[in-house]
Protein backbone atom coordinates (compact mmCIF):
# COMPACT_ATOMS: atom_id res chain seq x y z
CA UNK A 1 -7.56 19.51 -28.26
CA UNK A 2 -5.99 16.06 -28.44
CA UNK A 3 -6.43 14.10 -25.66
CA UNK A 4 -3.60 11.43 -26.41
CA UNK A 5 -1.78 9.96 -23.47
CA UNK A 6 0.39 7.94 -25.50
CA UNK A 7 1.92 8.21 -29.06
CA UNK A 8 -0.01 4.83 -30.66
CA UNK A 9 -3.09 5.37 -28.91
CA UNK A 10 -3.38 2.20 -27.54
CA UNK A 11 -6.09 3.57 -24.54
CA UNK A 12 -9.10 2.44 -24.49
CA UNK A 13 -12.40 4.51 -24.76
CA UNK A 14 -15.32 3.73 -23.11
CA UNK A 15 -17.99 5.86 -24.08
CA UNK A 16 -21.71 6.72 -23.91
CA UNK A 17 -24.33 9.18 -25.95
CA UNK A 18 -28.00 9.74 -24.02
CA UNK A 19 -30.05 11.11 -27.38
CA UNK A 20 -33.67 12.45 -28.05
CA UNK A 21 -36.40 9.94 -28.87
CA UNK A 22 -37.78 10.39 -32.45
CA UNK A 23 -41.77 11.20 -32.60
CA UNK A 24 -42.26 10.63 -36.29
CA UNK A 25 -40.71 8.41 -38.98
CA UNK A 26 -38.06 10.41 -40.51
CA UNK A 27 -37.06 12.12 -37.62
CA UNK A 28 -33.66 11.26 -36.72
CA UNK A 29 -32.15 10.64 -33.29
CA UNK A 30 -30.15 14.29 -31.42
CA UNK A 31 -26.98 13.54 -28.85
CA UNK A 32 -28.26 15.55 -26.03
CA UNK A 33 -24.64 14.41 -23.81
CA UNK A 34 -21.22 12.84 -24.81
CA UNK A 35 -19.74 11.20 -22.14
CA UNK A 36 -15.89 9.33 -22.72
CA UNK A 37 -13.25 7.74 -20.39
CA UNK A 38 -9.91 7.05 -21.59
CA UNK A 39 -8.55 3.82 -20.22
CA UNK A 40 -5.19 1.98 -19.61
CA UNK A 41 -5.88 -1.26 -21.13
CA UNK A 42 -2.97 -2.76 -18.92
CA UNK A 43 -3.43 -1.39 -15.66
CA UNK A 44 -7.40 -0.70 -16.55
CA UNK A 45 -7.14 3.09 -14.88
CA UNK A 46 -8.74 6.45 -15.71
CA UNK A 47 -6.35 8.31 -17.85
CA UNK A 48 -8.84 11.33 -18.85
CA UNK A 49 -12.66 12.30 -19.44
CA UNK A 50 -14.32 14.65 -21.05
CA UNK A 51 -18.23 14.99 -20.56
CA UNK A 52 -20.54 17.33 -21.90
CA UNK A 53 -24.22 18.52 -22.44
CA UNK A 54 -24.84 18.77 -26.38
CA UNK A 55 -27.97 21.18 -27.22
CA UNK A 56 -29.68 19.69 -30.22
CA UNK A 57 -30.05 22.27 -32.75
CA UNK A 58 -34.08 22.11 -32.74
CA UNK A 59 -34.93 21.79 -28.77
CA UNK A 60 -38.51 20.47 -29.71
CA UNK A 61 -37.02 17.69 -30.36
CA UNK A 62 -36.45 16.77 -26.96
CA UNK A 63 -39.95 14.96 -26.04
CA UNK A 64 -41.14 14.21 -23.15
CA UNK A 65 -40.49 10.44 -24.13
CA UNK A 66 -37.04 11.58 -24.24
CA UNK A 67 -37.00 13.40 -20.62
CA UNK A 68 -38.39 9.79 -19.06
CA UNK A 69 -35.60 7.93 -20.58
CA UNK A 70 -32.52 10.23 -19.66
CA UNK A 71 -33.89 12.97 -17.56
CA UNK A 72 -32.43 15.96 -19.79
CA UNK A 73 -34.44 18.51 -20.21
CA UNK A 74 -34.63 21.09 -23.11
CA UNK A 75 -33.88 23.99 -19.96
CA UNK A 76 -30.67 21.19 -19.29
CA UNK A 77 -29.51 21.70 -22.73
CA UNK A 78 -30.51 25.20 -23.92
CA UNK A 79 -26.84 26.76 -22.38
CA UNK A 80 -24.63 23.83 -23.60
CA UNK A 81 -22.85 23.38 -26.76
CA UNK A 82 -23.71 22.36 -30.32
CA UNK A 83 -21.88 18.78 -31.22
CA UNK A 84 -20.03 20.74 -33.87
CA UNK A 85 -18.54 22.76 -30.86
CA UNK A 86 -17.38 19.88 -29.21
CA UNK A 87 -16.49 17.68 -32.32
CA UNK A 88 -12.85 17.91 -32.51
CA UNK A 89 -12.78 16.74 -28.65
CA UNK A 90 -14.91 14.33 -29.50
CA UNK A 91 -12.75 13.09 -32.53
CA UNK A 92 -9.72 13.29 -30.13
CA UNK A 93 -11.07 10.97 -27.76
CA UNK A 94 -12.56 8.43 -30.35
CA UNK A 95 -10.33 8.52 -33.72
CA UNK A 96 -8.07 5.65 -33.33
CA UNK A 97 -8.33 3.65 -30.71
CA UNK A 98 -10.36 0.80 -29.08
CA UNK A 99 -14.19 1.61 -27.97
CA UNK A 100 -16.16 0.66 -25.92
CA UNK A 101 -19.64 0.32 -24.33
CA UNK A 102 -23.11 -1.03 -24.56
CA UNK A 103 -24.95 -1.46 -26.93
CA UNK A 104 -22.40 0.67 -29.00
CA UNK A 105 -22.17 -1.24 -32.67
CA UNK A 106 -26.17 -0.99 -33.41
CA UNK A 107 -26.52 2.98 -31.11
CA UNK A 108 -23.79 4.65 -30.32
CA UNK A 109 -21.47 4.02 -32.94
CA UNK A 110 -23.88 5.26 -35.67
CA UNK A 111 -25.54 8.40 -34.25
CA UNK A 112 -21.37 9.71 -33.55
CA UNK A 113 -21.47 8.81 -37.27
CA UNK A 114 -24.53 10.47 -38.03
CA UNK A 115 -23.51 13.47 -35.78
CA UNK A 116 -20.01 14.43 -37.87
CA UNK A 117 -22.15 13.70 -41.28
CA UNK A 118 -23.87 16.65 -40.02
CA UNK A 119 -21.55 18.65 -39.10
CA UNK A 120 -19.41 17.78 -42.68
CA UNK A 121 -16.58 16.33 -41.03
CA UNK A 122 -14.98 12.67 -41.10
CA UNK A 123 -16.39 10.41 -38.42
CA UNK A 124 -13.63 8.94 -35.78
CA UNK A 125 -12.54 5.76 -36.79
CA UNK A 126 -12.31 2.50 -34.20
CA UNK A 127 -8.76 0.90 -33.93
CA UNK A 128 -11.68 -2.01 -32.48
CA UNK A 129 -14.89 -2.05 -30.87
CA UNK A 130 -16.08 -3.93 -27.76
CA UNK A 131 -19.68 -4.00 -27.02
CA UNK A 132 -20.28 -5.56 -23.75
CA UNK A 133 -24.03 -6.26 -25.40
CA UNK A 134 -22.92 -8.29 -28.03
CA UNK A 135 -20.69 -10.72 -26.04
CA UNK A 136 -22.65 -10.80 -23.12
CA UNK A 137 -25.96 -11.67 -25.56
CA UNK A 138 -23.40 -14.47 -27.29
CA UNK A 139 -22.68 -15.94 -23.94
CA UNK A 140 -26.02 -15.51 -21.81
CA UNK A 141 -28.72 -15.44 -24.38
CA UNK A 142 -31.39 -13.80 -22.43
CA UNK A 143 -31.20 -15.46 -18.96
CA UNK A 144 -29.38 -12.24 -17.64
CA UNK A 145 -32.79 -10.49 -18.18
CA UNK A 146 -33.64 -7.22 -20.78
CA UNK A 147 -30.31 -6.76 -21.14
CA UNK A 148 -29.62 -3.37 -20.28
CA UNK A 149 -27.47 -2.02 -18.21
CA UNK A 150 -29.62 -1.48 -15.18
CA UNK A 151 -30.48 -5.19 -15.25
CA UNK A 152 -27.19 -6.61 -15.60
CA UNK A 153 -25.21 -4.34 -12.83
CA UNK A 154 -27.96 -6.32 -10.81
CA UNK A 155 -27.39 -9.86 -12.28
CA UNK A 156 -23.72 -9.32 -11.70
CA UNK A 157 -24.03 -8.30 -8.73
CA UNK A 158 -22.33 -4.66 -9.34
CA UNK A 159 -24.52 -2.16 -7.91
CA UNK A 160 -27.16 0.01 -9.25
CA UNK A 161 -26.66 2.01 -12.62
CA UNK A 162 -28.62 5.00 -13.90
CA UNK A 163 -28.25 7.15 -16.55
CA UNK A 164 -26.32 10.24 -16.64
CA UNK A 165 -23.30 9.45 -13.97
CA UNK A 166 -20.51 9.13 -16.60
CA UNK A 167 -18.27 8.72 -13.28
CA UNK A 168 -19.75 6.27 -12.10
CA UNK A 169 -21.09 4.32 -14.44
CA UNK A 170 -17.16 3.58 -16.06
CA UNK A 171 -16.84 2.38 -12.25
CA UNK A 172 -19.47 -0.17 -12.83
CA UNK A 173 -18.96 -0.18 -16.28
CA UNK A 174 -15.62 -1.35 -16.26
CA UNK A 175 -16.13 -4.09 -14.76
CA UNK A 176 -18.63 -5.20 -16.37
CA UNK A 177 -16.57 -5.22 -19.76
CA UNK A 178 -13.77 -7.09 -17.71
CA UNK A 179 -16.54 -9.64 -16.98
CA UNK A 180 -17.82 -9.67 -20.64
CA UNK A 181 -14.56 -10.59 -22.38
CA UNK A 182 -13.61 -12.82 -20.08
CA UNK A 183 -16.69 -14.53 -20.03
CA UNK A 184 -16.50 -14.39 -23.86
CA UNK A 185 -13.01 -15.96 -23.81
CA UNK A 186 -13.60 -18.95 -22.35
């Protein structure tokens, strides 16, 4: 279940993780989807993409805070698959090479860590990380607004982003990471 297009997994993957919303202290965070696109960082095409629902293994857990952020229900998730049935795809997409997304280094990056601790196996390792948060929060401060992605697809003029459309949000995503590093590089 490797999804290597090349032997030194130089592709890089753009990812995304929609979670539950802890109710009480202690309470840690569920992926409810896994959504990845592996890139050509040359030609900056689609390669491959692998998407899928993740049921959380206690579907309480999914709060209605949770359902107004995302929109996945627990009737969304109760058919899907654990994370530990989609872990070695997920590894296989991840382990390796470049990733990227928003707001990635303090979210995404440590609930996929979180998620194999819990399963017992060894997290994916970056090759290098690009979150378009970071360097567009170095560059912009807070004149581009909140931040997120909604806002900024609007302050760049890229259309409008909402959550859940792994498709299409690479296809605004993309270039919105273009626009973040070379912002960042000049």
């Amino acid at each position: 279940m490797n999804p290597t297009t090349s032997g030194d997994r130089s592709e890089i993957c753009f990812f995304d993780l929609e979670t539950t919303i802890p109710r009480r202290r202690g309470q840690g965070f569920s992926i409810l989807e896994f959504g990845a696109i592996l890139v050509c960082p040359k030609r900056l095409v689609e390669l491959k993409s692998f998407a899928s629902l993740v049921r959380p293994d206690d579907l309480s857990s999914i709060s209605l805070d949770s359902v107004r952020c995302n929109g996945i229900t627990r009737d969304a998730v109760a058919e899907a698959p654990f994370f530990s049935d989609i872990a070695e795809e997920v590894y296989g997409f991840l382990h390796g090479r470049v990733w990227a997304g928003h707001n990635i280094v303090k979210f995404d990056c440590v609930r996929v860590r979180e998620a194999f601790e819990k399963i017992g196996m060894p997290a994916p390792e970056p090759k290098g990380i690009i979150d378009s948060l970071a360097l567009l929060t170095q560059k912009f401060g807070r004149r581009a607004g909140d931040m997120k992605m909604e806002t900024l697809a609007n302050y760049f003029g890229l259309g409008k982003q909402t959550h859940r459309q792994v498709d299409d949000e690479y296809k605004l995503f993309s270039p919105m990471i273009v626009v973040a590093i070379y912002v960042a590089l000049r």
